[in-house]
PDB file of N, CA and C in Angstrom:
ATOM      1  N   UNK A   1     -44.432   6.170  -5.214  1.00  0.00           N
ATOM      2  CA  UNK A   1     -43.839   4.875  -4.955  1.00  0.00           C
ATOM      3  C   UNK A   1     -42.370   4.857  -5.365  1.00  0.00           C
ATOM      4  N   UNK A   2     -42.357   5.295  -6.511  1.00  0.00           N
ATOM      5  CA  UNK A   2     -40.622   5.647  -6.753  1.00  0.00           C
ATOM      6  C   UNK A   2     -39.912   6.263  -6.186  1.00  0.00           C
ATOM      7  N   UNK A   3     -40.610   7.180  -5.583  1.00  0.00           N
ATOM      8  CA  UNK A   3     -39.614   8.336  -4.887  1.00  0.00           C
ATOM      9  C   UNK A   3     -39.068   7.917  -3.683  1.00  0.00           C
ATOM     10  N   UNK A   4     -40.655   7.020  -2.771  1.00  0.00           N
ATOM     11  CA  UNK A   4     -40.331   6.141  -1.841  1.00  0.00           C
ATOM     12  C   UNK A   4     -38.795   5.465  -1.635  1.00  0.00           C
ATOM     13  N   UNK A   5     -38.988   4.051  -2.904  1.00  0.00           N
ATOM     14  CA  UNK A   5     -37.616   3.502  -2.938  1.00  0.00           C
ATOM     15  C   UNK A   5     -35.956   4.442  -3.579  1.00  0.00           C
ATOM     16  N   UNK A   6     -36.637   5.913  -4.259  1.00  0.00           N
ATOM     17  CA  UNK A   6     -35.142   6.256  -4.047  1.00  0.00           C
ATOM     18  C   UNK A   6     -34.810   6.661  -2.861  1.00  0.00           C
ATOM     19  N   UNK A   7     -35.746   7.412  -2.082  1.00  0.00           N
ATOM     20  CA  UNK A   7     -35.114   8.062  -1.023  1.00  0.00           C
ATOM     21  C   UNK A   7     -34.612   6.562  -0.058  1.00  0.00           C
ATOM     22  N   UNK A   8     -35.636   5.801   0.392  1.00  0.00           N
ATOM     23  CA  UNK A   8     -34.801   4.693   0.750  1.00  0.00           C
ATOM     24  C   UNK A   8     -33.035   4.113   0.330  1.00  0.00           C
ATOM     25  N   UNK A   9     -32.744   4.016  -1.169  1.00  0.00           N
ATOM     26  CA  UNK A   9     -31.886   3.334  -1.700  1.00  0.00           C
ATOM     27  C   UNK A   9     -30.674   4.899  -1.222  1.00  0.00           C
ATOM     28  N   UNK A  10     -31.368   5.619  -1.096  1.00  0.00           N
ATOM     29  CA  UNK A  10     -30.502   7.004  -1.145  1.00  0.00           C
ATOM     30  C   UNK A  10     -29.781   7.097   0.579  1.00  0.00           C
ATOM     31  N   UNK A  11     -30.880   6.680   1.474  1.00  0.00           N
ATOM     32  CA  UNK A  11     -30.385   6.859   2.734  1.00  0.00           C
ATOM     33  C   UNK A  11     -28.977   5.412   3.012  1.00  0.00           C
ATOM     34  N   UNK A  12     -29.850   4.154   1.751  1.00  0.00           N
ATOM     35  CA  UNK A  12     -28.731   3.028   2.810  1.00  0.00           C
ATOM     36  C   UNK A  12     -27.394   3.149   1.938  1.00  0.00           C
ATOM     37  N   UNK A  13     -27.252   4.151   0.573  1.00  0.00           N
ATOM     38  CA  UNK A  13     -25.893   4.527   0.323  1.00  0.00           C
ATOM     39  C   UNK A  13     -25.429   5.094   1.475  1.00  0.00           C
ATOM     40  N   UNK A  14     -25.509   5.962   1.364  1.00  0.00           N
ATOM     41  CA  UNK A  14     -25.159   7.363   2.493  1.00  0.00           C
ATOM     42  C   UNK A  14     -24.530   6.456   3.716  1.00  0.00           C
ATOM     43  N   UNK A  15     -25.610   6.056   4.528  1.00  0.00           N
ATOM     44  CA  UNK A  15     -25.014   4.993   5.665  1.00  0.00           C
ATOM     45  C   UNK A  15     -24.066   3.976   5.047  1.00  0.00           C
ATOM     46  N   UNK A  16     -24.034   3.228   4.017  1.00  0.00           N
ATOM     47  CA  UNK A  16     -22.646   2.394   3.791  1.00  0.00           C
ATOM     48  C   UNK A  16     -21.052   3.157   3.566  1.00  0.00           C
ATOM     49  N   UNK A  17     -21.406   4.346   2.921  1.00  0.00           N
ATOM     50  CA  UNK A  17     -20.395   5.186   2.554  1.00  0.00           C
ATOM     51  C   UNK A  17     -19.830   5.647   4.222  1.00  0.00           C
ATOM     52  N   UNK A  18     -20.855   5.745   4.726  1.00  0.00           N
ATOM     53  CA  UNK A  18     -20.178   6.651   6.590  1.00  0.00           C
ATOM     54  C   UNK A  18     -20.087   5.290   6.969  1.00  0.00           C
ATOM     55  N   UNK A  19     -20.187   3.746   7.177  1.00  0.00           N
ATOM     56  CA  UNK A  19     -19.535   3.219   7.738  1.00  0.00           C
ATOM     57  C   UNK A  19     -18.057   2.627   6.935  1.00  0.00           C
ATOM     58  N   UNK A  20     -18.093   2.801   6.235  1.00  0.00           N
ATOM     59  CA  UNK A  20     -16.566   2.471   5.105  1.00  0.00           C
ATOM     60  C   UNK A  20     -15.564   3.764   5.328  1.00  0.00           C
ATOM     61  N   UNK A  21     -15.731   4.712   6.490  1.00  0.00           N
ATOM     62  CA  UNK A  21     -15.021   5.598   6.402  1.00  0.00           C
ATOM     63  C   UNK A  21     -15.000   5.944   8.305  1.00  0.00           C
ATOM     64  N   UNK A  22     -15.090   4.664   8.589  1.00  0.00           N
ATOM     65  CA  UNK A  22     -15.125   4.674   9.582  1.00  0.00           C
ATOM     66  C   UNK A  22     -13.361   4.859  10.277  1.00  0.00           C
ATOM     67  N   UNK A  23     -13.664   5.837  11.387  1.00  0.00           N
ATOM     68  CA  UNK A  23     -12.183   5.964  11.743  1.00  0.00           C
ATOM     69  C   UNK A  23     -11.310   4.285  12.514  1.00  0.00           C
ATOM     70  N   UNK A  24     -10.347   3.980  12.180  1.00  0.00           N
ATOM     71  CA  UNK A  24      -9.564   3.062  12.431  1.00  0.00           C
ATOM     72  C   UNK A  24      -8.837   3.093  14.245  1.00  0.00           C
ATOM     73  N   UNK A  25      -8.857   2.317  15.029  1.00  0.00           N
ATOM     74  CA  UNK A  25      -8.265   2.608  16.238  1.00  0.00           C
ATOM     75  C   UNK A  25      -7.207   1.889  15.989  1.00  0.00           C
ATOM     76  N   UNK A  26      -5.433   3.067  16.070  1.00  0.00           N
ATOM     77  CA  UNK A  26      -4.655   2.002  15.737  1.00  0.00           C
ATOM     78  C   UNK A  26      -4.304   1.444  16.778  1.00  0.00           C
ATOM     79  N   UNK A  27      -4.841   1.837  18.138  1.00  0.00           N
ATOM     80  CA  UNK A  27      -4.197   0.827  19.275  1.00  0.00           C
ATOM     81  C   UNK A  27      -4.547  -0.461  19.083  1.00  0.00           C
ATOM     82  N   UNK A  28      -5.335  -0.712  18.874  1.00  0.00           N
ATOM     83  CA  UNK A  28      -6.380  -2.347  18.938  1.00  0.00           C
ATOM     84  C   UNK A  28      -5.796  -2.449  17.500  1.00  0.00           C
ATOM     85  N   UNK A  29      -4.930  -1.890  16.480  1.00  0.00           N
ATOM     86  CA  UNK A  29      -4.596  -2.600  15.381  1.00  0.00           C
ATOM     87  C   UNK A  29      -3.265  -2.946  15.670  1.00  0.00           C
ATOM     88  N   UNK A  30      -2.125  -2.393  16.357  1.00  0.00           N
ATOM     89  CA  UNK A  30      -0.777  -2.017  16.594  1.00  0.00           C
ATOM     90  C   UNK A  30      -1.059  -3.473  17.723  1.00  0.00           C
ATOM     91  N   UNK A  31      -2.159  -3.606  18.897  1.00  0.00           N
ATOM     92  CA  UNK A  31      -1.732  -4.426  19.777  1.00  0.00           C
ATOM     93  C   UNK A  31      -1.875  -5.806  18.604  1.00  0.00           C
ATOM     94  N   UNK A  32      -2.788  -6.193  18.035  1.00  0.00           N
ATOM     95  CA  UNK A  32      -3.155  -7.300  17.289  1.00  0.00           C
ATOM     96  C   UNK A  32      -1.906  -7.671  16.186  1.00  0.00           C
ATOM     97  N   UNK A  33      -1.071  -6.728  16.118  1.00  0.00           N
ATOM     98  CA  UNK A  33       0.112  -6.697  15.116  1.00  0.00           C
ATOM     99  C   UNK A  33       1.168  -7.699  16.079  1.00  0.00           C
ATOM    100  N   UNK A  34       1.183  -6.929  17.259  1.00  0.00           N
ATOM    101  CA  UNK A  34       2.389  -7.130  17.918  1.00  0.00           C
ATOM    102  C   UNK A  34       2.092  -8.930  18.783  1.00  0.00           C
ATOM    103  N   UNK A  35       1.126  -9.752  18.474  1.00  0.00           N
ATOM    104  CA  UNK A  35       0.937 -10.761  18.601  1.00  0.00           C
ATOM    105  C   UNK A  35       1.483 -11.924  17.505  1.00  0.00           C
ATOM    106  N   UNK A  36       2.450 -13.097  18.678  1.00  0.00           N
ATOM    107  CA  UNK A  36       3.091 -13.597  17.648  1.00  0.00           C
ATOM    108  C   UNK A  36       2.730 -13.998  16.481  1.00  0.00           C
ATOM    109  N   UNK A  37       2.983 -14.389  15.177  1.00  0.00           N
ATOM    110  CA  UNK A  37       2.286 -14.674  13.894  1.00  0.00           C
ATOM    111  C   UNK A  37       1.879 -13.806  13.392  1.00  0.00           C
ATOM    112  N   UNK A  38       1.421 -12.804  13.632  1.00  0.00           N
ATOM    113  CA  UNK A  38       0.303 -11.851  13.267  1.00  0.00           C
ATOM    114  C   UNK A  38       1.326 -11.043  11.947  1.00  0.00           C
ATOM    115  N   UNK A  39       0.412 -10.947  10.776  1.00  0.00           N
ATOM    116  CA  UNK A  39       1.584  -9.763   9.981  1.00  0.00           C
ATOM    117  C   UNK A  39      -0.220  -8.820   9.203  1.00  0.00           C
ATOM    118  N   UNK A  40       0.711  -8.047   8.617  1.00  0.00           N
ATOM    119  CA  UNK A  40      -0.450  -7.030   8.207  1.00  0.00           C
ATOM    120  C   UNK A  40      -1.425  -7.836   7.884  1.00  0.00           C
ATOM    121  N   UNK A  41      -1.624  -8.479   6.691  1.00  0.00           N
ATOM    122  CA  UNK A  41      -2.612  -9.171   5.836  1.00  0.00           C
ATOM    123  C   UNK A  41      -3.547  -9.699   6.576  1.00  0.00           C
ATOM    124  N   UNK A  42      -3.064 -10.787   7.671  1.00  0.00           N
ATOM    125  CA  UNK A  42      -3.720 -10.955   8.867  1.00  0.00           C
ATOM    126  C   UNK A  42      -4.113 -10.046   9.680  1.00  0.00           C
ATOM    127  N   UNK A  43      -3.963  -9.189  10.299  1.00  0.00           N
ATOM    128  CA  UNK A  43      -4.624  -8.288  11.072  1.00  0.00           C
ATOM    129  C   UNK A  43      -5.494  -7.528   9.986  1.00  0.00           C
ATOM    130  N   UNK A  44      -5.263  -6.869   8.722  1.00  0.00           N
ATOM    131  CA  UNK A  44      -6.341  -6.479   8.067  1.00  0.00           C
ATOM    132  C   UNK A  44      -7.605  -7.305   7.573  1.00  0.00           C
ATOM    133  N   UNK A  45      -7.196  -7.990   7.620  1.00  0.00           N
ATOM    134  CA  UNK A  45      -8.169  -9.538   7.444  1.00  0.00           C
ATOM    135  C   UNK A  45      -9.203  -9.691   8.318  1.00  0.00           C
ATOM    136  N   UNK A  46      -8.216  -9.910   9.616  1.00  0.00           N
ATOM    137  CA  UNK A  46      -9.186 -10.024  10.505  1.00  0.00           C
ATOM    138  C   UNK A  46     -10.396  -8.568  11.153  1.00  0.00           C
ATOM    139  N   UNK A  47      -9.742  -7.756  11.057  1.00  0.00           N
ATOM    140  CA  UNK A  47     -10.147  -6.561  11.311  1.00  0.00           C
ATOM    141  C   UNK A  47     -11.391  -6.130  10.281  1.00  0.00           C
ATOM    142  N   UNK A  48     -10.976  -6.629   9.069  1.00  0.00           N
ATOM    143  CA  UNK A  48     -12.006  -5.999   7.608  1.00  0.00           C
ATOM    144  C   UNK A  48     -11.872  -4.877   7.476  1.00  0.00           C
ATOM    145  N   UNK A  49     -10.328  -4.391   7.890  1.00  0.00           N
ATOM    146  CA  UNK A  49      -9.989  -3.166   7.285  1.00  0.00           C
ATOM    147  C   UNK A  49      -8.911  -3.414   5.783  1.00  0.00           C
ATOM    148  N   UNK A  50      -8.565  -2.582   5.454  1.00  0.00           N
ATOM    149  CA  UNK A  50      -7.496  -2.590   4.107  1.00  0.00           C
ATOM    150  C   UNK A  50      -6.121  -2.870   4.909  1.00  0.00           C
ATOM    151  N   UNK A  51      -4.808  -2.870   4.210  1.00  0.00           N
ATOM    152  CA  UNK A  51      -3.666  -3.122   4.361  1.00  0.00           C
ATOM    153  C   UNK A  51      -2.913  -2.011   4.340  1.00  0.00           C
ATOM    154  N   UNK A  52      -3.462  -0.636   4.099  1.00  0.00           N
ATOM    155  CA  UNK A  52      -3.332   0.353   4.057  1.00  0.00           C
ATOM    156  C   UNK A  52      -3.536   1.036   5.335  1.00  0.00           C
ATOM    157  N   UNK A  53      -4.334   0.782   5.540  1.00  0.00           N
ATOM    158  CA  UNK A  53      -4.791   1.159   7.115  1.00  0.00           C
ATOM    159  C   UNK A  53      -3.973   0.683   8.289  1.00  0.00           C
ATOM    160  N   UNK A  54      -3.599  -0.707   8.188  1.00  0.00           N
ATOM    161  CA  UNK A  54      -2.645  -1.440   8.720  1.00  0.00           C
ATOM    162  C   UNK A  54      -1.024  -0.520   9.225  1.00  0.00           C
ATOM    163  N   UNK A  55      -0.523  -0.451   7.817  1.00  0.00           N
ATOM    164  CA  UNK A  55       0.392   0.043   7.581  1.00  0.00           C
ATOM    165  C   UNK A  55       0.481   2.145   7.776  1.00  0.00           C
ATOM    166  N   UNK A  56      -1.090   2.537   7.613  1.00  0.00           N
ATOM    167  CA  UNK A  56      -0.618   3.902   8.363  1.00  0.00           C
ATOM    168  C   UNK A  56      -0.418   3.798  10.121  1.00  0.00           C
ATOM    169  N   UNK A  57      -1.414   2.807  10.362  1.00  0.00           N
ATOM    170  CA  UNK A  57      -1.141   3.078  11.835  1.00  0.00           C
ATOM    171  C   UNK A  57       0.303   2.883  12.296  1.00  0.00           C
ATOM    172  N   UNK A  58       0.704   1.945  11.802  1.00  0.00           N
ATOM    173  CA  UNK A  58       2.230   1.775  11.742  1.00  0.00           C
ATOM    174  C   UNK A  58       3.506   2.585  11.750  1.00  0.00           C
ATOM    175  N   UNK A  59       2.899   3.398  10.658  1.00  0.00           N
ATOM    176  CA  UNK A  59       3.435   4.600  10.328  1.00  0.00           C
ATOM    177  C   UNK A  59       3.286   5.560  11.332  1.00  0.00           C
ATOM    178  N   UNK A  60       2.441   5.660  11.446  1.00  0.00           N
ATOM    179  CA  UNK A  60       2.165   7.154  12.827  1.00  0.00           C
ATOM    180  C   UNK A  60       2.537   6.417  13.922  1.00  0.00           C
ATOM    181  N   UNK A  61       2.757   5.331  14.612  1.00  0.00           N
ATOM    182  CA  UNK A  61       3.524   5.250  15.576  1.00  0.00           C
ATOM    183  C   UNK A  61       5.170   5.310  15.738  1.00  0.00           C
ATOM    184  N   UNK A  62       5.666   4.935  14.299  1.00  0.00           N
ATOM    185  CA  UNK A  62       6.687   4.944  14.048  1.00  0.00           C
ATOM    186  C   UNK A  62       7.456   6.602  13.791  1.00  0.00           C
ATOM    187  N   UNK A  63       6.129   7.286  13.567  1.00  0.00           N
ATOM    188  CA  UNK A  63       6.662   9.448  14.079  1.00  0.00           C
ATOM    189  C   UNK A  63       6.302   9.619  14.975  1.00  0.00           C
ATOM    190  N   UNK A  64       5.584   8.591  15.880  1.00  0.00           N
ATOM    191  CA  UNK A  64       5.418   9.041  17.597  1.00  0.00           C
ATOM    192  C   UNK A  64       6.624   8.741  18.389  1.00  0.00           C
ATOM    193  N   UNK A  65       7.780   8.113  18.043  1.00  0.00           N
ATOM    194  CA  UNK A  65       8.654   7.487  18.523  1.00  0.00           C
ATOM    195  C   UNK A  65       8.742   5.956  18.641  1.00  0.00           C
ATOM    196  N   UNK A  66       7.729   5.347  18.151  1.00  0.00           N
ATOM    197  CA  UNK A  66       8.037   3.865  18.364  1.00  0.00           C
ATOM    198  C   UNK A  66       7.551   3.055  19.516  1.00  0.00           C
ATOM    199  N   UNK A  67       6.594   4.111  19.693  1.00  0.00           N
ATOM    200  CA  UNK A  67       4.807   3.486  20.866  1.00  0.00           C
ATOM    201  C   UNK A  67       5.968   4.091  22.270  1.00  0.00           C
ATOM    202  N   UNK A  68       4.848   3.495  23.490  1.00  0.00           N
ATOM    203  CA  UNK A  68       5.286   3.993  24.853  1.00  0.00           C
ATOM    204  C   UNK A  68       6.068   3.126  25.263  1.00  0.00           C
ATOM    205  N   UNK A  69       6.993   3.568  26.155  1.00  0.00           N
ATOM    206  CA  UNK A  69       7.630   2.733  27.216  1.00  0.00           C
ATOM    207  C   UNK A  69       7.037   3.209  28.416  1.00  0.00           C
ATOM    208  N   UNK A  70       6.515   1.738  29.052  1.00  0.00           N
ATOM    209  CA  UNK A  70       6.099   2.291  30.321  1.00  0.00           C
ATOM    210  C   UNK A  70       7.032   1.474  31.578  1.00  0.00           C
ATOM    211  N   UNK A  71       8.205   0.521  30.927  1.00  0.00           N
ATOM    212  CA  UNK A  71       8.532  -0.324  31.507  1.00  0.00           C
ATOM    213  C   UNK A  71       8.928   0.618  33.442  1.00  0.00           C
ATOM    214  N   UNK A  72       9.948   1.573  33.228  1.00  0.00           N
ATOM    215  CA  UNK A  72      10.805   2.460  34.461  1.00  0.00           C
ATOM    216  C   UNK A  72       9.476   2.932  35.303  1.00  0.00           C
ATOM    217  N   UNK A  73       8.577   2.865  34.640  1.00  0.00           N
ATOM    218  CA  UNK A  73       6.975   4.008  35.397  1.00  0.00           C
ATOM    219  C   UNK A  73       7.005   3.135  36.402  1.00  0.00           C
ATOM    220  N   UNK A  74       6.099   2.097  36.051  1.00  0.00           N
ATOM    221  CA  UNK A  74       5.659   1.161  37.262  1.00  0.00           C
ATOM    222  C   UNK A  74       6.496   0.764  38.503  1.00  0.00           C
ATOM    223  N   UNK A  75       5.545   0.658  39.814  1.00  0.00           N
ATOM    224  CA  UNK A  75       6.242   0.243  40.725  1.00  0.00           C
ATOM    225  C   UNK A  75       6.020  -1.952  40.919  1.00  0.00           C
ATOM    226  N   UNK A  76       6.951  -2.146  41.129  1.00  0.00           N
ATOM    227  CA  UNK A  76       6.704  -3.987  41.535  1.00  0.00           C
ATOM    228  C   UNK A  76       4.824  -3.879  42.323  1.00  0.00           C
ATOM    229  N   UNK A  77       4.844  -5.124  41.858  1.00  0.00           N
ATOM    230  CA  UNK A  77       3.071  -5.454  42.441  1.00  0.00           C
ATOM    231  C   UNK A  77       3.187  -5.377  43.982  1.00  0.00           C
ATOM    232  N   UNK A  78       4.599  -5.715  45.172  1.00  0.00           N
ATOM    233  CA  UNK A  78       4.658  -5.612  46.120  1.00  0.00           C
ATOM    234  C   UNK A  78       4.946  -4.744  47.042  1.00  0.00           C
ATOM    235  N   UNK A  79       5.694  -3.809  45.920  1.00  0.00           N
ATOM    236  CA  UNK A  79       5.910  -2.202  46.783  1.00  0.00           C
ATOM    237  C   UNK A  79       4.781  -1.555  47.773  1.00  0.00           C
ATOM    238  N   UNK A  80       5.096  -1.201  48.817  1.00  0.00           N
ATOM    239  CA  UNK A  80       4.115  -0.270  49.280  1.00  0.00           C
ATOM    240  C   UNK A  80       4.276   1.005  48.889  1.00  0.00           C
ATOM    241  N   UNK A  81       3.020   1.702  49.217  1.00  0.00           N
ATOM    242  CA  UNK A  81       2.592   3.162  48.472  1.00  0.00           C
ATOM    243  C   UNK A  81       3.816   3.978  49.334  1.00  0.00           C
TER     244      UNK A  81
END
């Protein structure tokens, strides 16, 4: 019976620890940033990630160059092919 509830108590560590280390998508954090009002605290907030997390994604876009420009790519909605 004991062994029962450790191995139980043992598996739902394990699973809390792998979802607390869950990888972060900084696109969906970087777009939620770049919405007016929005500053870290708030987006980590809302997210239920740390402020840390916030601020690396930040960081690694800021050594990617400072996100994409896609403005010159696109053609007008009326151009033909």
């Amino acid at each position: 019976m004991k062994l029962g509830v450790l191995v139980v108590a043992g598996v739902l560590i394990a699973a809390g620890a792998t979802a607390s280390r869950a990888e972060i998508n900084c696109r969906f954090v970087l777009k939620n940033l770049s919405l007016p009002g929005r500053t870290v605290q708030s987006v980590a907030e809302t997210m239920s990630i740390s402020e840390d997390d916030v601020k690396k994604c930040q960081e690694q876009q800021a050594a990617q160059g400072g996100g994409e420009q896609k403005g010159g790519e696109q053609k007008p909605a009326g151009e033909a092919k």
